[in-house]
Protein backbone atom coordinates (compact mmCIF):
# COMPACT_ATOMS: atom_id res chain seq x y z
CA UNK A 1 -8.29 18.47 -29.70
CA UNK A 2 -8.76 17.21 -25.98
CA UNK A 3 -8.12 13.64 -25.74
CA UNK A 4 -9.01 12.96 -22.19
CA UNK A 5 -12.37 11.22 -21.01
CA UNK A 6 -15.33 13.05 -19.94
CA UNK A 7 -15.31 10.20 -16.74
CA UNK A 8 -12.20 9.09 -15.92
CA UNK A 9 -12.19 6.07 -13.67
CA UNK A 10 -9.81 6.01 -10.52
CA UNK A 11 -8.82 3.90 -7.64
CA UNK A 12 -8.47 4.90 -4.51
CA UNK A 13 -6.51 3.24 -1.91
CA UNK A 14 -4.74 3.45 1.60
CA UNK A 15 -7.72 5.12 2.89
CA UNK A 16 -7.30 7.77 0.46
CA UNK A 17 -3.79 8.58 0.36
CA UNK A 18 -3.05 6.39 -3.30
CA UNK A 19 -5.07 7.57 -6.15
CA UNK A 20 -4.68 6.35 -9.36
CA UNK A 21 -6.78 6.30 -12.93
CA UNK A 22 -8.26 3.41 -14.19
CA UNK A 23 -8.76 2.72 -18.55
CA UNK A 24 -11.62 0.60 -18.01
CA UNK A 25 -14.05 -1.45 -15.88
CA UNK A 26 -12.03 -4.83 -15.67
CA UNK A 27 -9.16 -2.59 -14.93
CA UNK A 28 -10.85 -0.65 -11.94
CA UNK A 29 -11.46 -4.08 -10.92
CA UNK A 30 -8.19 -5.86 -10.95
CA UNK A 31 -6.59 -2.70 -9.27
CA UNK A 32 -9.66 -1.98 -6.34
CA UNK A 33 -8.67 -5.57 -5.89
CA UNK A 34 -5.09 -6.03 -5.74
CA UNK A 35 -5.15 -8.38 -8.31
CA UNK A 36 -3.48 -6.46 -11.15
CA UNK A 37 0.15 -7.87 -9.67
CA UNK A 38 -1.42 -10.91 -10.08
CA UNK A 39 -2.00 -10.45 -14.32
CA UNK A 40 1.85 -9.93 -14.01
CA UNK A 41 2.65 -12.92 -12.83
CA UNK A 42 0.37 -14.73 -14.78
CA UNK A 43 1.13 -13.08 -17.71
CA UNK A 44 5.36 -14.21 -17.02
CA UNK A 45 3.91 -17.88 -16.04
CA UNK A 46 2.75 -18.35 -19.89
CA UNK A 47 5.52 -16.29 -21.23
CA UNK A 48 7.85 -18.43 -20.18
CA UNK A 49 5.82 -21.74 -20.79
CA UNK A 50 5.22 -20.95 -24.66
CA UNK A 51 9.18 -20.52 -24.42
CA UNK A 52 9.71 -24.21 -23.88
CA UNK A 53 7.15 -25.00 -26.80
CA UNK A 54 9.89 -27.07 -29.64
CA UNK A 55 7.98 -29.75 -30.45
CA UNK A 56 4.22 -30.55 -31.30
CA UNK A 57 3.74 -32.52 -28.33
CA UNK A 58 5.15 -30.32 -25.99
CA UNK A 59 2.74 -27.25 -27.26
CA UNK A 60 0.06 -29.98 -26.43
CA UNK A 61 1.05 -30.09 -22.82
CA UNK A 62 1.66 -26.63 -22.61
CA UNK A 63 -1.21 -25.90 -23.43
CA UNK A 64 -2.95 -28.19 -21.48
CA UNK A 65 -1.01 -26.83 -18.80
CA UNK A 66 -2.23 -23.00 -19.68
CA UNK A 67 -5.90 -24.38 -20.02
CA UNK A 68 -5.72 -25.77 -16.54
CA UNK A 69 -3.75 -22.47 -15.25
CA UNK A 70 -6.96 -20.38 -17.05
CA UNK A 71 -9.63 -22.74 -15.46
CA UNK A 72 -8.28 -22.30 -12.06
CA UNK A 73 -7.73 -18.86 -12.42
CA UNK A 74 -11.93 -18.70 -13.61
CA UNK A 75 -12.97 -21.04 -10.36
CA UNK A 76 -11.27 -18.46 -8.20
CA UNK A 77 -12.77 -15.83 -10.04
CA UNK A 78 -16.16 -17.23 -9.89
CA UNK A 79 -16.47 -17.68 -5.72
């Protein structure tokens, strides 16, 4: 059984000299526009906040902090 797509998506870069495969649209996206290093460090931002969570109050303000972090993240998104 063949398991690969009938249209695989790719990226190309460096005026053609990087190609690589995409698995969807939003990921085409981030990678066309450098912002897939980005998710990383996002991704290690909110890791290690939800590490400090011990307490009620301080998941409140973590997650106030992540809600602000998201909304920011949207409003750059969004120009």
């Amino acid at each position: 059984m063949n398991t690969t797509k009938k249209n695989p998506l790719y990226v190309v870069s460096r005026n053609g000299k990087d190609v690589e495969s995409a698995s969807n649209l939003l990921d085409l996206f981030l990678k066309k526009t450098g912002l897939d290093q980005m998710v990383a460090i996002l991704q290690t931002i909110i890791r290690e906040l939800l590490l400090q969570v011990t307490s009620y109050p301080i998941f409140v303000e973590v997650k106030n902090t992540i809600d602000n972090l998201i909304a920011s993240v949207l409003a750059i998104i969004a120009l």
